[in-house]
C-alpha atoms as a PDB file:
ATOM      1  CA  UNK A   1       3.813 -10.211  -6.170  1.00  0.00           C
ATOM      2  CA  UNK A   2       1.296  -7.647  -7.027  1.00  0.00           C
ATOM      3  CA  UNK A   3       0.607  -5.935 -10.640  1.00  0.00           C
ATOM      4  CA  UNK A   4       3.004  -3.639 -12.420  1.00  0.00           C
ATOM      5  CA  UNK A   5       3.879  -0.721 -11.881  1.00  0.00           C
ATOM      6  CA  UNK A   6       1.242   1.449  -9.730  1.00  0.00           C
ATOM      7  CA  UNK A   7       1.620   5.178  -9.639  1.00  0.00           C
ATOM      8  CA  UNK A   8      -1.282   7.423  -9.377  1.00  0.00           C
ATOM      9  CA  UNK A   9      -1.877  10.804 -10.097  1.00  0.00           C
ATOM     10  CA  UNK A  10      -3.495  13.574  -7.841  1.00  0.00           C
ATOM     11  CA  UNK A  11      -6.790  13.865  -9.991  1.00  0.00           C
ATOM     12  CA  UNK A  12      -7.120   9.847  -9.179  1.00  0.00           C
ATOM     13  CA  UNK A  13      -7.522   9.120 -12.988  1.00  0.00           C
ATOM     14  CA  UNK A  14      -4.464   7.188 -13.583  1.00  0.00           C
ATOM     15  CA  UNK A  15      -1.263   5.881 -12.263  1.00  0.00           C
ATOM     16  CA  UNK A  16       1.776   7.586 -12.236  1.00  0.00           C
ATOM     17  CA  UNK A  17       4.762   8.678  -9.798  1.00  0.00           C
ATOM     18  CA  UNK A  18       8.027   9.925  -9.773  1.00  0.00           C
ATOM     19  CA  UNK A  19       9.175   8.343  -6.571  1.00  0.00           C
ATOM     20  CA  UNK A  20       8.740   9.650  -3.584  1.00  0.00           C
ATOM     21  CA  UNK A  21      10.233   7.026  -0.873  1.00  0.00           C
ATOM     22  CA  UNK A  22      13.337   7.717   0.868  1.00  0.00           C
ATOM     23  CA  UNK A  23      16.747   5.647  -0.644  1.00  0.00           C
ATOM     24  CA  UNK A  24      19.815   5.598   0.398  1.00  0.00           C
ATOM     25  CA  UNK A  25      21.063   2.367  -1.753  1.00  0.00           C
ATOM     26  CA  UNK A  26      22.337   5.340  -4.351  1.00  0.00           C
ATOM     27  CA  UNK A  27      25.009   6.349  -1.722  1.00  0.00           C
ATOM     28  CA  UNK A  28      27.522   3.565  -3.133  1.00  0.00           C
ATOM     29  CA  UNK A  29      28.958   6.020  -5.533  1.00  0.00           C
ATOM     30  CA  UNK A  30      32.519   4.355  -6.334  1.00  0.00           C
ATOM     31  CA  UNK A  31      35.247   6.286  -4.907  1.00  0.00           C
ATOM     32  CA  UNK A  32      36.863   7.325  -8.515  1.00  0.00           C
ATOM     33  CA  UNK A  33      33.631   8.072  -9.963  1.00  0.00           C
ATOM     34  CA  UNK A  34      31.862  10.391  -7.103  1.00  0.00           C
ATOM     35  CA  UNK A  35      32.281  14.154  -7.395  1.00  0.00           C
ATOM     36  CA  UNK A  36      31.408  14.890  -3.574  1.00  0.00           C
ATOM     37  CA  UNK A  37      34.236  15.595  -0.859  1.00  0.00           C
ATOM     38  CA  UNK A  38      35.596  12.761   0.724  1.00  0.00           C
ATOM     39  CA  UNK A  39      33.740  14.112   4.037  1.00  0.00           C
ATOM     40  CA  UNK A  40      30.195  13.443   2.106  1.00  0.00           C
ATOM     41  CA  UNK A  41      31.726   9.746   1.344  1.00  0.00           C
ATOM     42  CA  UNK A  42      29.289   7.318   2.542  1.00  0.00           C
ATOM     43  CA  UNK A  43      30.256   3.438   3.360  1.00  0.00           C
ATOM     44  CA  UNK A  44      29.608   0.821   0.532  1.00  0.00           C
ATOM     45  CA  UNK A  45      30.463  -1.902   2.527  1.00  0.00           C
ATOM     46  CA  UNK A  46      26.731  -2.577   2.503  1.00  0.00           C
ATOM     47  CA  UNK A  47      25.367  -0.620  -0.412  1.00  0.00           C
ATOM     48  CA  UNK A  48      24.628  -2.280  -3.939  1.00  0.00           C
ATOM     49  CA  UNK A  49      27.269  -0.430  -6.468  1.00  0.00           C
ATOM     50  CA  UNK A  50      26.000   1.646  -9.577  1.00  0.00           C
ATOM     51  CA  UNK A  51      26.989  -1.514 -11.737  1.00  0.00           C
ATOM     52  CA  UNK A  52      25.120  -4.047 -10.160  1.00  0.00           C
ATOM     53  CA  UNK A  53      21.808  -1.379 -10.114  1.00  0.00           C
ATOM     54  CA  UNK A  54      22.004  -1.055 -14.276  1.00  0.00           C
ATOM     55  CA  UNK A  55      22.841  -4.929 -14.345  1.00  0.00           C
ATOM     56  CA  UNK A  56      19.914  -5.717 -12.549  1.00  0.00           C
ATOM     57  CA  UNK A  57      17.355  -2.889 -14.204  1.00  0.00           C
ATOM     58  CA  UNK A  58      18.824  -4.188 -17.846  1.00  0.00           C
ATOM     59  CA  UNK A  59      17.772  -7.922 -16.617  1.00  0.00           C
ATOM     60  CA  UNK A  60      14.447  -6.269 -15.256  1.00  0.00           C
ATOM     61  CA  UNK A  61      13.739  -4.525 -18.795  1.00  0.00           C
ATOM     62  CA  UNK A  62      14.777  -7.591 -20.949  1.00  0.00           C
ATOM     63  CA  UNK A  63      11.944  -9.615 -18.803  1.00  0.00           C
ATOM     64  CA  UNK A  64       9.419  -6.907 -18.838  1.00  0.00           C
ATOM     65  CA  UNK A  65       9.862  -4.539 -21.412  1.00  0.00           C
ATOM     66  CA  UNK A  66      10.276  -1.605 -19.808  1.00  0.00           C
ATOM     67  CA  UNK A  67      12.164   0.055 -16.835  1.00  0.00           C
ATOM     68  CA  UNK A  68       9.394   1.174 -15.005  1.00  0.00           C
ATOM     69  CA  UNK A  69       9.974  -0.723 -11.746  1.00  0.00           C
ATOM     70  CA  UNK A  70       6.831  -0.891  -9.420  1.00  0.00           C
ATOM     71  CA  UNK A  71       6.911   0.147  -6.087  1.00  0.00           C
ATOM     72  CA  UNK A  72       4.495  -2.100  -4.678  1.00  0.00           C
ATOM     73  CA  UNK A  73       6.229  -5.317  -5.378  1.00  0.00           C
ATOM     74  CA  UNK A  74       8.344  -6.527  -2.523  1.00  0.00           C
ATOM     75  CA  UNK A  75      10.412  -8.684  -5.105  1.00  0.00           C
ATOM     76  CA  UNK A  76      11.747  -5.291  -6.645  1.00  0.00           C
ATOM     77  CA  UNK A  77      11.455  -2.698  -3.834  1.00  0.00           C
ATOM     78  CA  UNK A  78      15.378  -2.006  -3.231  1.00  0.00           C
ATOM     79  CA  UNK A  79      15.486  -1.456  -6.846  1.00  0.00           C
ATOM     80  CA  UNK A  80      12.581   0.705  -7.074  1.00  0.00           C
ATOM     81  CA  UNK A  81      13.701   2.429  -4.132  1.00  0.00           C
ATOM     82  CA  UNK A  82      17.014   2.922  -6.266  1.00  0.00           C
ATOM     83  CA  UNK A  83      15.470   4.411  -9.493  1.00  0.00           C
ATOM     84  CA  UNK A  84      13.386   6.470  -6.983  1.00  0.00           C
ATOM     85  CA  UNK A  85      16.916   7.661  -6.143  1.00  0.00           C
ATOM     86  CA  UNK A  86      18.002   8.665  -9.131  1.00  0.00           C
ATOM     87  CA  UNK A  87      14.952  11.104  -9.944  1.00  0.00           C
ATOM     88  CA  UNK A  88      15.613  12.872  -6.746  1.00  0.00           C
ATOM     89  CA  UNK A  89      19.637  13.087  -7.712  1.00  0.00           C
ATOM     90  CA  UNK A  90      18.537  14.327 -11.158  1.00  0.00           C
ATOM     91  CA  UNK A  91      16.364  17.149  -9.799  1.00  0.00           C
ATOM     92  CA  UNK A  92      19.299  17.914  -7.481  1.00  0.00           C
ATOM     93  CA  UNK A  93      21.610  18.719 -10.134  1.00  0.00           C
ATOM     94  CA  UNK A  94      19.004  20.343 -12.193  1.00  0.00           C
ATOM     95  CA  UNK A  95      18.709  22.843  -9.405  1.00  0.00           C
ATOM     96  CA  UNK A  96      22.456  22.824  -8.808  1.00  0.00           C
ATOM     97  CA  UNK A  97      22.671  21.334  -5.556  1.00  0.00           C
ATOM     98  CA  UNK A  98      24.821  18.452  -5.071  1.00  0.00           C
ATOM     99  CA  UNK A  99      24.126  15.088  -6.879  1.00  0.00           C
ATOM    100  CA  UNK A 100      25.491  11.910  -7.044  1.00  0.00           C
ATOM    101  CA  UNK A 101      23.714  11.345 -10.388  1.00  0.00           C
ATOM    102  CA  UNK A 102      26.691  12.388 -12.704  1.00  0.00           C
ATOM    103  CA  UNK A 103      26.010  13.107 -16.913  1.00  0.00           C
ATOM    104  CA  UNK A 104      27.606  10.154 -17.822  1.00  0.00           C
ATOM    105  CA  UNK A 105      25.330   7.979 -15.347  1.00  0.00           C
ATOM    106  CA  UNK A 106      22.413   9.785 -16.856  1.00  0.00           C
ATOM    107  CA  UNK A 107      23.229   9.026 -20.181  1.00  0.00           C
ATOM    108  CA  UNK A 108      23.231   5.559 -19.469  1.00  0.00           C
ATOM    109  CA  UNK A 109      19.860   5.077 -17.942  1.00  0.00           C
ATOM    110  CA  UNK A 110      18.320   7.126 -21.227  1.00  0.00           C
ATOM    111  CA  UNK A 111      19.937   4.627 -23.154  1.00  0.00           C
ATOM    112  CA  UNK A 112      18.000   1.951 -21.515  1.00  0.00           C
ATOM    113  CA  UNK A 113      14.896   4.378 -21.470  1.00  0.00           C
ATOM    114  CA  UNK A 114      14.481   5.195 -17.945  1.00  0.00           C
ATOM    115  CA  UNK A 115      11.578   7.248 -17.165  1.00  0.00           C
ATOM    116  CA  UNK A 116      12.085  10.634 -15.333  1.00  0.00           C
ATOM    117  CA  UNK A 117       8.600  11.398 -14.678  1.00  0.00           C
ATOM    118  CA  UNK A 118       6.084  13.576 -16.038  1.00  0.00           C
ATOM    119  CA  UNK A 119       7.836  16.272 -17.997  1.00  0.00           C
ATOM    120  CA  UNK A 120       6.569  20.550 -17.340  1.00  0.00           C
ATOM    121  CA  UNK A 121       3.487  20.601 -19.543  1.00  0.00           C
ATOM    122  CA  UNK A 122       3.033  16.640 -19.876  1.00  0.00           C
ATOM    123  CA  UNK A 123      -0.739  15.366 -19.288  1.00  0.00           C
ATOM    124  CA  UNK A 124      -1.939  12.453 -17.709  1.00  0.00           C
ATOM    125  CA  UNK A 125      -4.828  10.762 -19.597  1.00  0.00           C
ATOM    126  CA  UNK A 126      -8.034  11.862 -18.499  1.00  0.00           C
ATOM    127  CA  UNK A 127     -10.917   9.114 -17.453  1.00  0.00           C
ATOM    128  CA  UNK A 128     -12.411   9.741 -21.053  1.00  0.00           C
ATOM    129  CA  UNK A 129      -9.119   8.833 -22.873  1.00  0.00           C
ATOM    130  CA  UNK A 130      -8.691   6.268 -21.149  1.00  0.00           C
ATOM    131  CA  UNK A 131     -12.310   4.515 -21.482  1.00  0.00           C
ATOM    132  CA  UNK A 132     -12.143   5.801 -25.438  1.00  0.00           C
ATOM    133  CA  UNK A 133      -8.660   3.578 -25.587  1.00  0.00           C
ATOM    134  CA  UNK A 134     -10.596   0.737 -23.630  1.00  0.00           C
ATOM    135  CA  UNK A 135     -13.232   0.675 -26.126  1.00  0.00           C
ATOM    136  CA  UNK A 136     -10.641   0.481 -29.195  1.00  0.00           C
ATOM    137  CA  UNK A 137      -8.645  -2.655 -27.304  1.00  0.00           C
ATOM    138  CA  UNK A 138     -12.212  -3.971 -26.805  1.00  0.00           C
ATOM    139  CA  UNK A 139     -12.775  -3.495 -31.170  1.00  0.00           C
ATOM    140  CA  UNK A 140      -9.616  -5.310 -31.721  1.00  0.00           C
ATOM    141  CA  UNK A 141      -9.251  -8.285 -29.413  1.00  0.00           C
ATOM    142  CA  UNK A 142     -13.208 -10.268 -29.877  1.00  0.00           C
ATOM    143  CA  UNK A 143     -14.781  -8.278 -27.818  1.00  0.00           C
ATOM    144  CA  UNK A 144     -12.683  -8.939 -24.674  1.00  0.00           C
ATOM    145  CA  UNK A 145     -11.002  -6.343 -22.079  1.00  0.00           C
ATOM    146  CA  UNK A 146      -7.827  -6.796 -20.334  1.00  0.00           C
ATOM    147  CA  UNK A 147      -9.388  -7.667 -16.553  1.00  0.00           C
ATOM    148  CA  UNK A 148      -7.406  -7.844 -13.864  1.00  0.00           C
ATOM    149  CA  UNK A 149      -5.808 -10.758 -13.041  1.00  0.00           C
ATOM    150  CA  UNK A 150      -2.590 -12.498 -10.928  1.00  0.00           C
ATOM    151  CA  UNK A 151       0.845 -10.212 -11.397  1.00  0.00           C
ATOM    152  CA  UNK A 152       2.196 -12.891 -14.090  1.00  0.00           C
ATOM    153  CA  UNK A 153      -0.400 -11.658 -16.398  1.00  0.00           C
ATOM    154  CA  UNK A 154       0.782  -8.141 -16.467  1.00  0.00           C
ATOM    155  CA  UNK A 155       4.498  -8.701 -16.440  1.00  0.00           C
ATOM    156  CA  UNK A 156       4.246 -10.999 -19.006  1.00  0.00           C
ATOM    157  CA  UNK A 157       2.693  -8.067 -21.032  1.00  0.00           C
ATOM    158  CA  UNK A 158       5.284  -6.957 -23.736  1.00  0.00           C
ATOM    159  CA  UNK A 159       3.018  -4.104 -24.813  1.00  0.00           C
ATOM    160  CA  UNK A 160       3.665  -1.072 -22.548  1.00  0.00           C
ATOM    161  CA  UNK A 161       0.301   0.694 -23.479  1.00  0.00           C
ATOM    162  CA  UNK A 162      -1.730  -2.980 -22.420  1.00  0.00           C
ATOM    163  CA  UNK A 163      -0.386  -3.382 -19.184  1.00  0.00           C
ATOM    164  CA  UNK A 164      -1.099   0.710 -18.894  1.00  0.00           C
ATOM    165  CA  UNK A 165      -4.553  -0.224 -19.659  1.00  0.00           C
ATOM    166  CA  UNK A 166      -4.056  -2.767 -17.471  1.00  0.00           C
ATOM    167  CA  UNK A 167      -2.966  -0.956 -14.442  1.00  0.00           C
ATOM    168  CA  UNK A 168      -5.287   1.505 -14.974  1.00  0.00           C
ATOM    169  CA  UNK A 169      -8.208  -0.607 -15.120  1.00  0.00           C
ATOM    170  CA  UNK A 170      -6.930  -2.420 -11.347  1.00  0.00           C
ATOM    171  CA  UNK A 171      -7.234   0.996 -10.101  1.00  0.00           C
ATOM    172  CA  UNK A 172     -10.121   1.923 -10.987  1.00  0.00           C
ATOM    173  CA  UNK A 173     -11.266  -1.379  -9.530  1.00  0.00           C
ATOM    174  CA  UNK A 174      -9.393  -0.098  -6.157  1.00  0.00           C
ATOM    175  CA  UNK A 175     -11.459   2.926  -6.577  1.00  0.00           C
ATOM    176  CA  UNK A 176     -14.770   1.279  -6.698  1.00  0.00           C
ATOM    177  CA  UNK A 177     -14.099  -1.078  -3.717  1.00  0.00           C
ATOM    178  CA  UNK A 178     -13.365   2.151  -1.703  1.00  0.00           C
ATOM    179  CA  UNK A 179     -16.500   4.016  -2.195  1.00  0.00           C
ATOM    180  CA  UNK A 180     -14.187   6.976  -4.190  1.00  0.00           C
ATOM    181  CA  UNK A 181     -15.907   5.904  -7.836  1.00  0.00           C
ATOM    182  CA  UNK A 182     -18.807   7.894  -8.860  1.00  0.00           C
ATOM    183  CA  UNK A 183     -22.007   6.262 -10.188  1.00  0.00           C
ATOM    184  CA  UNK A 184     -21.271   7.308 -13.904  1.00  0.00           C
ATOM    185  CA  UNK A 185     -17.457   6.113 -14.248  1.00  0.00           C
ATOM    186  CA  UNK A 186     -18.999   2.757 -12.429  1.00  0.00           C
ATOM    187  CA  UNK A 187     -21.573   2.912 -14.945  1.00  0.00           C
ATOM    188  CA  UNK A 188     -19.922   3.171 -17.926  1.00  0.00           C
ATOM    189  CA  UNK A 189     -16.843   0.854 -17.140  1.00  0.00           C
ATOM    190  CA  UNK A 190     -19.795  -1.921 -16.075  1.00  0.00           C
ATOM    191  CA  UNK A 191     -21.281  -1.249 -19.427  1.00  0.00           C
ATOM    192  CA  UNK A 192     -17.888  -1.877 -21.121  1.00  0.00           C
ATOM    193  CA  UNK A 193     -17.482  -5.523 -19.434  1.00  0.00           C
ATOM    194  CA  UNK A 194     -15.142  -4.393 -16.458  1.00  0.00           C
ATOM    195  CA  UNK A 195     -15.770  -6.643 -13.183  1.00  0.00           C
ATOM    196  CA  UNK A 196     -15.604  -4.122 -10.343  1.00  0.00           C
ATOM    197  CA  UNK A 197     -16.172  -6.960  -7.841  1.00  0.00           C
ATOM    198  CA  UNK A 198     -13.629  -9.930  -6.881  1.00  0.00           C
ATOM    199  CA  UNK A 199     -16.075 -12.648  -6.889  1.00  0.00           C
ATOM    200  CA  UNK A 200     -16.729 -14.062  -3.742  1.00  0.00           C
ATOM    201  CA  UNK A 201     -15.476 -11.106  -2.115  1.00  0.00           C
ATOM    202  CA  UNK A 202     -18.305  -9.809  -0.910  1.00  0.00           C
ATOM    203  CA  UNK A 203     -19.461 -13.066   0.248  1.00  0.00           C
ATOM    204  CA  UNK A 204     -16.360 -13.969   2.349  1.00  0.00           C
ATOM    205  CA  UNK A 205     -16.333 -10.950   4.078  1.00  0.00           C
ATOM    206  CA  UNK A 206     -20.270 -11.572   5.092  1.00  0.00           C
ATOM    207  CA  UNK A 207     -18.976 -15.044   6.442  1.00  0.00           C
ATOM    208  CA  UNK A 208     -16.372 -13.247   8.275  1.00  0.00           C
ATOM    209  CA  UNK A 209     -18.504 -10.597   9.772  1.00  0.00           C
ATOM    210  CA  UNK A 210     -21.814 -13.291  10.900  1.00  0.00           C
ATOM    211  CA  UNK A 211     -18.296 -14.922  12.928  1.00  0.00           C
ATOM    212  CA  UNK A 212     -17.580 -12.508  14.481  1.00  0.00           C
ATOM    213  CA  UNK A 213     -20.741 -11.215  15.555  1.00  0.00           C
ATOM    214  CA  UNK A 214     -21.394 -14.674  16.838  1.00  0.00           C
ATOM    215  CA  UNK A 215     -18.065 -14.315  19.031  1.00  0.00           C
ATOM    216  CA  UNK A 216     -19.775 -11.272  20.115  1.00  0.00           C
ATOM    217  CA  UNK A 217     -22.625 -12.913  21.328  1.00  0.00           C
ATOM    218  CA  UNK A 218     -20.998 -15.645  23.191  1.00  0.00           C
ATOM    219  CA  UNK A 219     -17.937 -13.605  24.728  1.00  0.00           C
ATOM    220  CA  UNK A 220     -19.610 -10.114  25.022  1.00  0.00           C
ATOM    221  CA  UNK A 221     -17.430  -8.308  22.980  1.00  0.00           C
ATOM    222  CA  UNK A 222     -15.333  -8.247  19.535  1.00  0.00           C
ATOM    223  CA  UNK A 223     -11.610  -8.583  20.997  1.00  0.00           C
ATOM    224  CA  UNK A 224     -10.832 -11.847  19.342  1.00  0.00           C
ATOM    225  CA  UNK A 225      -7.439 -11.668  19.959  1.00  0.00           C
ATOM    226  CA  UNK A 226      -7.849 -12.903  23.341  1.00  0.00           C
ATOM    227  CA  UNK A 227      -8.441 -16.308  21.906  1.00  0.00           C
ATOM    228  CA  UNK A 228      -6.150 -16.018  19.002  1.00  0.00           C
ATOM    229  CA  UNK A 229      -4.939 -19.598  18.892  1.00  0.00           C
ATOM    230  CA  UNK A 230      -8.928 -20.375  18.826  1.00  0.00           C
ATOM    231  CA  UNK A 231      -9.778 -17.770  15.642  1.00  0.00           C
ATOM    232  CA  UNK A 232      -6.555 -17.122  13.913  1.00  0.00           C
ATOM    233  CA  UNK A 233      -8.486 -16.862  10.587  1.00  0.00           C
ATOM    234  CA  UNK A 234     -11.046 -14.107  12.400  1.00  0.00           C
ATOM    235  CA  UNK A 235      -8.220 -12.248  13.928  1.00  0.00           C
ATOM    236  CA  UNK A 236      -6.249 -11.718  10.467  1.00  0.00           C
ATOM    237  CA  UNK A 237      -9.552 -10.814   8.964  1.00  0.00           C
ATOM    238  CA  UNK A 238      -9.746  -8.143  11.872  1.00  0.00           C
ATOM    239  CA  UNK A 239      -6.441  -6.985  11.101  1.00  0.00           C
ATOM    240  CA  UNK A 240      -7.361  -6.366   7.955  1.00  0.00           C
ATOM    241  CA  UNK A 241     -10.256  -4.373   8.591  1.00  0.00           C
ATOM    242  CA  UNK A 242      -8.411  -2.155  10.363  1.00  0.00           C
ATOM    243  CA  UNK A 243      -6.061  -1.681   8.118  1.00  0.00           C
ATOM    244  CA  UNK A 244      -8.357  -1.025   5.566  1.00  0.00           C
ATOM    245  CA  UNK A 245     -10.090   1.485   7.953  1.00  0.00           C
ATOM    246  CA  UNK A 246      -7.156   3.883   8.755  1.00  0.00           C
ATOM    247  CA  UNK A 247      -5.585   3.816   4.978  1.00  0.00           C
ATOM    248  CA  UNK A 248      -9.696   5.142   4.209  1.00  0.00           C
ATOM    249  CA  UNK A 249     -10.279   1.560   1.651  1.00  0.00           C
ATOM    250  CA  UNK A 250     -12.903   0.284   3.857  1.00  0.00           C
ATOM    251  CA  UNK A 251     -16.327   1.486   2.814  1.00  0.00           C
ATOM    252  CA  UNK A 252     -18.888   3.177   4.797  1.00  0.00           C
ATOM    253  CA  UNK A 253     -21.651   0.699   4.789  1.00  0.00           C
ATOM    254  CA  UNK A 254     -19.267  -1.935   6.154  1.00  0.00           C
ATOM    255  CA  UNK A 255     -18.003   0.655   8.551  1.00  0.00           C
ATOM    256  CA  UNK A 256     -21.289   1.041  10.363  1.00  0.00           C
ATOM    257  CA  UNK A 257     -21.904  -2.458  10.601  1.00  0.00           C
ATOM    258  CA  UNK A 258     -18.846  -3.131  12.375  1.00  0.00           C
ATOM    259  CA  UNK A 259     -19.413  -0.568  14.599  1.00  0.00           C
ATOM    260  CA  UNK A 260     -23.399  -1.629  15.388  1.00  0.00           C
ATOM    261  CA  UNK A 261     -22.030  -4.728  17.037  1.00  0.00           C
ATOM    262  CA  UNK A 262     -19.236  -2.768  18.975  1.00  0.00           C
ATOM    263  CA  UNK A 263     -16.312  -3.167  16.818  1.00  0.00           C
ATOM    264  CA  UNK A 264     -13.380  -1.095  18.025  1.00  0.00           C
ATOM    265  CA  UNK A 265     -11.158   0.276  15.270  1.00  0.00           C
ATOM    266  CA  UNK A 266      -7.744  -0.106  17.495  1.00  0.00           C
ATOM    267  CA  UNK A 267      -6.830  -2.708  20.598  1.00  0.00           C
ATOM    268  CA  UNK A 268      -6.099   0.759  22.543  1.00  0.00           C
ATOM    269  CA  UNK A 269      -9.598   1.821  21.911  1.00  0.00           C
ATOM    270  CA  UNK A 270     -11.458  -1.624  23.075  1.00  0.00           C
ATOM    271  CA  UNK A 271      -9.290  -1.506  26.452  1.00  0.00           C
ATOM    272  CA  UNK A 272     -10.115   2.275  26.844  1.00  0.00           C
ATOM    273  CA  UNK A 273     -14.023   1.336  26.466  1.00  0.00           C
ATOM    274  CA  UNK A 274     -13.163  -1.538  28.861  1.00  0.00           C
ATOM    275  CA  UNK A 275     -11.788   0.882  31.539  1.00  0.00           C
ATOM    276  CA  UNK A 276     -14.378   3.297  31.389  1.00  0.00           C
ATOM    277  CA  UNK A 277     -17.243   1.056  31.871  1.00  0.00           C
ATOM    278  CA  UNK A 278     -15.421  -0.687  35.114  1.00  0.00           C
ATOM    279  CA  UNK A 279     -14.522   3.006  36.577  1.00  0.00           C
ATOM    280  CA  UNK A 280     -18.646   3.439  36.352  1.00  0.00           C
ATOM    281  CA  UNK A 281     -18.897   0.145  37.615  1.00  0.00           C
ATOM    282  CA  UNK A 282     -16.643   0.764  40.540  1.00  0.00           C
ATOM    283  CA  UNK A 283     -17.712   4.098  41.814  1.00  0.00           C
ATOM    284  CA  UNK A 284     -15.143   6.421  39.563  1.00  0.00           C
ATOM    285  CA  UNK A 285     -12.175   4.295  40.937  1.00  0.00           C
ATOM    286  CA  UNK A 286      -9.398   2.931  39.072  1.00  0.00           C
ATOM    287  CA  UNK A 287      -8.160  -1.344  38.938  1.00  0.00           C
ATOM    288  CA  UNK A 288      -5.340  -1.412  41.304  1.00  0.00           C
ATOM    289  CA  UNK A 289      -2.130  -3.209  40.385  1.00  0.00           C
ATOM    290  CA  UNK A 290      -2.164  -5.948  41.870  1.00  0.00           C
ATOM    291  CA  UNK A 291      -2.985  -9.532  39.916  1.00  0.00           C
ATOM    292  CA  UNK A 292      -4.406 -12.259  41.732  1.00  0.00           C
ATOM    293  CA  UNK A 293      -2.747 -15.340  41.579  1.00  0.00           C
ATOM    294  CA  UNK A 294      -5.623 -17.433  40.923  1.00  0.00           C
ATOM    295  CA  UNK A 295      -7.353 -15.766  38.054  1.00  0.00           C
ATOM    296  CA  UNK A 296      -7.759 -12.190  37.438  1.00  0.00           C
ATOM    297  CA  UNK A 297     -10.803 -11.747  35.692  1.00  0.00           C
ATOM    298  CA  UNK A 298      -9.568  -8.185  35.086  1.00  0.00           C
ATOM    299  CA  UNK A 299      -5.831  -9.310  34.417  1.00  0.00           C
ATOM    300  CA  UNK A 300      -5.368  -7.698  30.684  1.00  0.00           C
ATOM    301  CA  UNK A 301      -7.122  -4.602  31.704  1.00  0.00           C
ATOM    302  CA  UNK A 302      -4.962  -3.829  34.240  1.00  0.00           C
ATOM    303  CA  UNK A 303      -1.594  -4.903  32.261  1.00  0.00           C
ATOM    304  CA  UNK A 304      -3.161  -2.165  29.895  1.00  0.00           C
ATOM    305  CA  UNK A 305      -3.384   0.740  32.806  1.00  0.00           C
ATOM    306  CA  UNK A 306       0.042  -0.692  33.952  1.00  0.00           C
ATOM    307  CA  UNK A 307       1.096   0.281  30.009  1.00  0.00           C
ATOM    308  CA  UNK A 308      -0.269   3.747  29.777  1.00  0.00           C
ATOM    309  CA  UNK A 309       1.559   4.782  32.997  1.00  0.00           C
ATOM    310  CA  UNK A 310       5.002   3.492  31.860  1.00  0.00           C
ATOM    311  CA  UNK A 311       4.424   5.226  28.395  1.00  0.00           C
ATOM    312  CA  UNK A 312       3.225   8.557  30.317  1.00  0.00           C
ATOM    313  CA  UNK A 313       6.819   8.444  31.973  1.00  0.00           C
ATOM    314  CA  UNK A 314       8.741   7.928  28.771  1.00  0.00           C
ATOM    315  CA  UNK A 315       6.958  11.000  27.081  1.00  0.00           C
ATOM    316  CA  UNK A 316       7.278  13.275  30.056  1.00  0.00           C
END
C-alpha cells in the first residue's frame, strides 16, 4: 500500500484535495431515505449502502486516526472514491441542485470529523511553514526527522500533524526525483537531514540502462519486448520508463540518454521508425501482406501495417 493520504495543492507546496474522481458507489441511497424521484432511483443490487460506508470509515478512523482516506491506496480506493462522493453531493446541495447527501447524513460524517476540503479563505502551508515546523519536530525528537518510509509507518502515525509532515516531506521527495525542485528548497531540506534519494536508486536504474544498451548492441535496436520471456526484468523496467515519461516524473538527463541509444517512448513509435527506414530501403514502397511461411524476417512489421489499416476503418 502506499503512504497516507496524498493530495496536493496547485502551488505544489503541499498535499491536499477535495476529490476529484468520478463515484458512483454513493448512488445506493436506501429507498425510504432518498429525496430524488423514483425515476432518478438507481439499482443497489450492487452498490455498498450508506451504513456499511460510515461502518467501514468509523473502522478506518479508529485504526488511523483520522478520516482522511487516501486516494492512492488500492486497499481503500472504493471508499475514497465514496467520501470523494460525498464532497461533490455536498457542493450540490450547497448550490441547490439535487443531492443525495441529505442534513442528517451530513451531520453524521461531522460527527466523525470528515473533512470537506479547504474552506473560502483557508491557506495551505507555504514551503517556509512547513520547513519552520520541520525544524521544531527536528528540536523535539534527538535530532531526527520523520523520513519516508514503508506505508505502515505512516498509518501507524496517531498524530495527524506527523504524518502531515510526513506526507509532505514524500512529496517533496517526488518533487526532487522529477526535476520540479529548485536548487534552494533542495538545499535547505538536504541541510535539514532529508534523503532526497532512495538509495540504490540511482544505481539500479544505471544497471538497467548499461542492459539495455547492451541488447541494443547485439539486436540493433531497444524493442525488448520481442524477447520478453528472455528479459522480463528489462521489459518491466521499460514499462516503467515510459510511464514515468508521459506522467512528466522522468527527468531530463535520463531522458536524453535513452533517447542517444534509440529508445522509443511508445511500441507505436519503434514500429513507425521501423517502417520508415524499410520504405527508404525499398524504393518508397510499402511490406505487402503476405507472411511467409518459413520465417518472415519482417513478420511483426507487417502485423503492425495490417493494424493501422483495420484501426483507419474503425475511425472512418
Amino acid at each position: 500500500t502506499m503512504n497516507q493520504p496524498h493530495y496536493y495543492s496547485k502551488e505544489g507546496d503541499w498535499p491536499f484535495s477535495i476529490g476529484e474522481n468520478e463515484d458512483s458507489s454513493d448512488a445506493a441511497v436506501p429507498p425510504a431515505q432518498t429525496t430524488e424521484s423514483p425515476a432518478k432511483k438507481k439499482s443497489s443490487s450492487s452498490s455498498t449502502s450508506w451504513e456499511t460506508r460510515i461502518a467501514e470509515l468509523k473502522h478506518y478512523k479508529q485504526q488511523y486516526g483520522n478520516v482522511k482516506v487516501p486516494k492512492n491506496d488500492p486497499i481503500y480506493k472504493s471508499l475514497s472514491m465514496w467520501c470523494d462522493n460525498q464532497r461533490r453531493q455536498r457542493k450540490k446541495r450547497l448550490e441547490g441542485k439535487s443531492s443525495s447527501l441529505t442534513l442528517e447524513r451530513e451531520e453524521t460524517l461531522n460527527q466523525l470529523g470528515f473533512w470537506w476540503g479547504l474552506c473560502k479563505g483557508e491557506r495551505v502551508k507555504t514551503f517556509d511553514k512547513r520547513i519552520a515546523q520541520l525544524q521544531k519536530y527536528k528540536q523535539t525528537h534527538d535530532g531526527k526527522i520523520p523520513q519516508p518510509g514503508t506505508s505502515t509507518t505512516v498509518r501507524n502515525t496517531r498524530n495527524e500533524e506527523t504524518a502531515s509532515l510526513h506526507d509532505w516531506i514524500r512529496y517533496q521527495i517526488f518533487r526532487f526525483r522529477s526535476g520540479k525542485l529548485s536548487k534552494e528548497r533542495e538545499q535547505l531540506l538536504r541541510n535539514l537531514g532529508v534523503e532526497l534519494e532512495v538509495k540504490g536508486y540511482a544505481e539500479k536504474w544505471e544497471d538497467n540502462y548499461k542492459q539495455l544498451a547492451a541488447y541494443k548492441e547485439k539486436f540493433g535496436d531497444c524493442h525488448v519486448i520481442k524477447r520478453g520471456k528472455e528479459y522480463p526484468d528489462l521489459v518491466n523496467w521499460i514499462q516503467t520508463q515510459r510511464n514515468r515519461y508521459q506522467k512528466g516524473e522522468l527527468d531530463e538527463k535520463r531522458i536524453n540518454s535513452l533517447s542517444s541509444i534509440g529508445f522509443s517512448w511508445s511500441t507505436w513509435d519503434f514500429y513507425f521508425d521501423k517502417l520508415c527506414e524499410w520504405k527508404e530501403a525499398n524504393g518508397g514502397k510499402f511490406p505487402d501482406r503476405r507472411i511467409k511461411r518459413d520465417g518472415d524476417p519482417d513478420k511483426d512489421l507487417k502485423h503492425f501495417c495490417e493494424r493501422q489499416r483495420k484501426n483507419f476503418k474503425a475511425w472512418r
